[in-house]
N, C-alpha and C. Protein backbone atom coordinates (compact mmCIF):
# COMPACT_ATOMS: atom_id res chain seq x y z
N UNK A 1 98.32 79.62 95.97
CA UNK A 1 97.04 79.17 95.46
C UNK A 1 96.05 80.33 95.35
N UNK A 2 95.60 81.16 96.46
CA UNK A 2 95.07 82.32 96.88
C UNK A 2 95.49 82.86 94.58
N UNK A 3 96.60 83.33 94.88
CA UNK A 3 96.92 84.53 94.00
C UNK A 3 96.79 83.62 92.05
N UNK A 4 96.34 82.40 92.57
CA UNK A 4 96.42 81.89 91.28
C UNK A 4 94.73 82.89 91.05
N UNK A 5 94.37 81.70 92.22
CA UNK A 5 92.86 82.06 91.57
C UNK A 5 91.65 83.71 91.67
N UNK A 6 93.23 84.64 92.18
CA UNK A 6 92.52 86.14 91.96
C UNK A 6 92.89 86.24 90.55
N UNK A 7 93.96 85.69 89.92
CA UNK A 7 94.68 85.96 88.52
C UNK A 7 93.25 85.55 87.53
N UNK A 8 92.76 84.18 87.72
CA UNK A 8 91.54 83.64 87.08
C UNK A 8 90.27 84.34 87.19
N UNK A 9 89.91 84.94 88.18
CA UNK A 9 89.02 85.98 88.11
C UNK A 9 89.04 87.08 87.64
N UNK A 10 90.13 87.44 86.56
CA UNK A 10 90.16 88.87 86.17
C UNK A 10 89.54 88.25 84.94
N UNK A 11 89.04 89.83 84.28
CA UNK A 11 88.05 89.83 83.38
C UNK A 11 89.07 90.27 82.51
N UNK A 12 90.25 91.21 82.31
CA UNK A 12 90.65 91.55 81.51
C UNK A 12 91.84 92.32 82.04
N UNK A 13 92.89 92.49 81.25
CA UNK A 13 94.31 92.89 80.98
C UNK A 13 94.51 94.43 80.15
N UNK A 14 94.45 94.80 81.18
CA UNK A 14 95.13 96.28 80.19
C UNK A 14 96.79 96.42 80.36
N UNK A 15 97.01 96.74 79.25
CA UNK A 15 98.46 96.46 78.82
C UNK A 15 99.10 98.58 78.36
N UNK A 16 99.51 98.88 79.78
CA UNK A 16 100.06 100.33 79.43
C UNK A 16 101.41 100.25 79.64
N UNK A 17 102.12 99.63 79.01
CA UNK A 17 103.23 99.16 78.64
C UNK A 17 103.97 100.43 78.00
N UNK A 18 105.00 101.01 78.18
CA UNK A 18 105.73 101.52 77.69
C UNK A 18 105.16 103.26 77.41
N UNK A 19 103.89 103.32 78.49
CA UNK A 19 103.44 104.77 78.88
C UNK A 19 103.91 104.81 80.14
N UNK A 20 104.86 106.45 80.53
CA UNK A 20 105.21 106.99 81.42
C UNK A 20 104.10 108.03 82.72
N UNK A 21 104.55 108.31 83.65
CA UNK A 21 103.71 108.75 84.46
C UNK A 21 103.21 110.20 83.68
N UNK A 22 101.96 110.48 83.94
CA UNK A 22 100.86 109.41 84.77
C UNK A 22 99.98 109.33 84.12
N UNK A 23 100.30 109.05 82.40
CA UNK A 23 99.68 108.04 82.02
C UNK A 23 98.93 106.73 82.52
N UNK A 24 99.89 106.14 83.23
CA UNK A 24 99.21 104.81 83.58
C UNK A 24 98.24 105.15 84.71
N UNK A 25 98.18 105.99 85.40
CA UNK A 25 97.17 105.55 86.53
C UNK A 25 95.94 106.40 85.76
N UNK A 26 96.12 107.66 84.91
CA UNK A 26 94.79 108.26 84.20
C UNK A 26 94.37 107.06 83.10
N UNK A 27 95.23 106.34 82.74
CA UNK A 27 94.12 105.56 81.86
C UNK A 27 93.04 104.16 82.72
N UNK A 28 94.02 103.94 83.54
CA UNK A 28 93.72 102.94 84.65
C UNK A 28 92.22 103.69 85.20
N UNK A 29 92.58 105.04 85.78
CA UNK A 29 90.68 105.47 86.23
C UNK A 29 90.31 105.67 84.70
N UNK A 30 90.45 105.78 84.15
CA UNK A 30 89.28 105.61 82.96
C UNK A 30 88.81 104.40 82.36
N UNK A 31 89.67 103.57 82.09
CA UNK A 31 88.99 102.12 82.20
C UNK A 31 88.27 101.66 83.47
N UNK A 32 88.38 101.57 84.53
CA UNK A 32 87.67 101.59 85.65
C UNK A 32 85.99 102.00 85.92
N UNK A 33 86.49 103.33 85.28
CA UNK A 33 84.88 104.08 85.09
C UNK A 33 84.28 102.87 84.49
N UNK A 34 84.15 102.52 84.07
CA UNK A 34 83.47 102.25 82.18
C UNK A 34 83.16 100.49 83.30
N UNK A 35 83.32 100.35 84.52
CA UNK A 35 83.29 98.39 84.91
C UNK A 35 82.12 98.51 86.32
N UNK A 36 81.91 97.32 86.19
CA UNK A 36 80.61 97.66 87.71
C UNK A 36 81.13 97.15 88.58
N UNK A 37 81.13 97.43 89.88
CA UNK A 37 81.77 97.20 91.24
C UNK A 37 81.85 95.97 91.19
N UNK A 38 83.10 95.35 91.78
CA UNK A 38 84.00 94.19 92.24
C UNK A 38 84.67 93.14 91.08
N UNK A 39 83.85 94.47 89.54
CA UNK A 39 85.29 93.61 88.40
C UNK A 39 86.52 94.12 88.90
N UNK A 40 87.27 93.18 87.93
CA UNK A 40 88.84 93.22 88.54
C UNK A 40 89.55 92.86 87.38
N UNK A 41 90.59 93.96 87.42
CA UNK A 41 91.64 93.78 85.88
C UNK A 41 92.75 93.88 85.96
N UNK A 42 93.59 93.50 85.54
CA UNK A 42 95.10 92.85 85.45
C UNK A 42 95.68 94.46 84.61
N UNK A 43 96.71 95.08 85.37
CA UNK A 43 97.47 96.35 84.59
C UNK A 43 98.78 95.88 84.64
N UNK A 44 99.17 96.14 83.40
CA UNK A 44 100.84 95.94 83.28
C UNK A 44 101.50 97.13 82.89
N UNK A 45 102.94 97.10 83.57
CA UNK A 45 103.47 98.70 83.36
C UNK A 45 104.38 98.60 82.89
N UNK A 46 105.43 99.20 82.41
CA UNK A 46 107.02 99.23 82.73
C UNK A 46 107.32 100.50 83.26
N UNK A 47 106.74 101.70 83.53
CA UNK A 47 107.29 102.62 84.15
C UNK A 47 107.51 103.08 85.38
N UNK A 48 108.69 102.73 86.43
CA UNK A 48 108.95 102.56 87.51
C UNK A 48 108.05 102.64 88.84
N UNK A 49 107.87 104.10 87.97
CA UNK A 49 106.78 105.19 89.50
C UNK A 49 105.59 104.59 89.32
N UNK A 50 105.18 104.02 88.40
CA UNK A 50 103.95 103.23 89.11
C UNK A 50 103.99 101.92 90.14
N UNK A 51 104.95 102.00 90.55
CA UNK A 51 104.62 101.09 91.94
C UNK A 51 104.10 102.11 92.99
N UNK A 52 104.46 103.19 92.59
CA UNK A 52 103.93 104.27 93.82
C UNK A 52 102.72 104.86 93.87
N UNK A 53 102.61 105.30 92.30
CA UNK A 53 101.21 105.43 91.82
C UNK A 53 100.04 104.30 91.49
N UNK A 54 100.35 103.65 91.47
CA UNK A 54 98.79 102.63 91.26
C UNK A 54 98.64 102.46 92.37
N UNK A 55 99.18 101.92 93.43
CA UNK A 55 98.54 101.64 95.04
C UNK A 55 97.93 103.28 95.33
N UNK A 56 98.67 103.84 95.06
CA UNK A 56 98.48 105.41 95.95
C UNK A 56 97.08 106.12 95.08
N UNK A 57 96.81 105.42 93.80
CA UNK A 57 95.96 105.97 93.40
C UNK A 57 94.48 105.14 93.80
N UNK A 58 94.93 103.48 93.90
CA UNK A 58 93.77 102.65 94.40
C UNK A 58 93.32 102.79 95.74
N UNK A 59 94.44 103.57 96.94
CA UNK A 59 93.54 104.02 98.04
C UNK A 59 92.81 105.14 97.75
N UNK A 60 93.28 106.39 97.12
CA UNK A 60 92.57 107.56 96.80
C UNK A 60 91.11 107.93 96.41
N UNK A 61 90.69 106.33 95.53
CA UNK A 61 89.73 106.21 94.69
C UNK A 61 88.81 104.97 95.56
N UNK A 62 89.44 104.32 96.31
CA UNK A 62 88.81 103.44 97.23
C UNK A 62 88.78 101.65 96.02
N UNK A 63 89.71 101.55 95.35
CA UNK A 63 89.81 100.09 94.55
C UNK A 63 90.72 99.61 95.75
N UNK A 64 90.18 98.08 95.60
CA UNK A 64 91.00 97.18 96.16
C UNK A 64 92.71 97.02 95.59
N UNK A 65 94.06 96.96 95.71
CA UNK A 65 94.69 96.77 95.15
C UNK A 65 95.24 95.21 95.62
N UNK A 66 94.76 94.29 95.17
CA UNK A 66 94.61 92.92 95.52
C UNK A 66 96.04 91.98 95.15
N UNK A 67 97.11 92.59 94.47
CA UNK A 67 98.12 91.68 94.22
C UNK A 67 99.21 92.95 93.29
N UNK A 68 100.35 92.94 93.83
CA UNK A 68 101.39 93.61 93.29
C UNK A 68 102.60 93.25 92.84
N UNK A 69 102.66 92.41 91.55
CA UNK A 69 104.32 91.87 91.40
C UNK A 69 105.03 92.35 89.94
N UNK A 70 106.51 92.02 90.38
CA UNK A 70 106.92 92.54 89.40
C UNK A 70 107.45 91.21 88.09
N UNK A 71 107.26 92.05 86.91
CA UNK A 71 107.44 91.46 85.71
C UNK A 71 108.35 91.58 84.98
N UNK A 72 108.75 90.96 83.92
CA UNK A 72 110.26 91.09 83.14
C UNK A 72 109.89 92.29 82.67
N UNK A 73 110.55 93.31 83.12
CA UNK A 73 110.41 94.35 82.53
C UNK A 73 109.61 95.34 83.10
N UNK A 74 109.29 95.37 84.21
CA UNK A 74 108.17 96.12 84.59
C UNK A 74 106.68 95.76 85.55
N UNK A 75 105.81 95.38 85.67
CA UNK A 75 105.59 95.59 87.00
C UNK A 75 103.89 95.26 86.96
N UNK A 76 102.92 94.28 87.16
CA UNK A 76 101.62 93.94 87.47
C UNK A 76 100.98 94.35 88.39
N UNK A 77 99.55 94.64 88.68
CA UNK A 77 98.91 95.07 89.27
C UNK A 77 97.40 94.59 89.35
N UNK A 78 97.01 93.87 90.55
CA UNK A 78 95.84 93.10 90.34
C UNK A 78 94.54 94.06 91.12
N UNK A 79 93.72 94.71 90.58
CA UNK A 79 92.56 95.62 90.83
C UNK A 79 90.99 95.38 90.90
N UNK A 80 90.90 95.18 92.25
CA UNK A 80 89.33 95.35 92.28
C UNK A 80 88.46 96.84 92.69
N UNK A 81 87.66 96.61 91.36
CA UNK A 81 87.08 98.14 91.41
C UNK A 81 85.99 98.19 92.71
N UNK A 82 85.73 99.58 93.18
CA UNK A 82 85.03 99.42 94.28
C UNK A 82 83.58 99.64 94.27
């Protein structure tokens, strides 16, 4: 229930689908920049190493990383900015 309704609170979906490292986590802080503290956005990947890199980059930067699962194909990431 919890993870339905963090899914319903996202404002928006960025879709870096089929970009390799580390693409996804530099576009991820750049969309980030651009949101005011405690939005939260849905990232989708397919490139492996970002299971390592999006958490490792959301402690670095101080974002919540609020939900981590994987998808046909690759791999979700639920983010609250800090």
């Amino acid at each position: 229930m919890e993870d339905l309704e963090q899914e319903l609170s996202v404002c928006e979906t960025l879709d870096l689908r089929g970009l390799k490292c580390p693409l996804p986590v530099l576009r991820t802080r750049r969309h980030l920049r651009d949101l005011t503290s405690g939005a939260r956005i849905r990232v989708e990947t397919t490139d492996p190493l970002a299971v390592i890199d999006i958490p490792h980059f959301c402690r670095e930067d101080g974002h919540q990383l609020l939900s981590s699962q994987p998808t046909d194909g690759g791999h979700a990431f639920l983010i609250e900015k800090a």
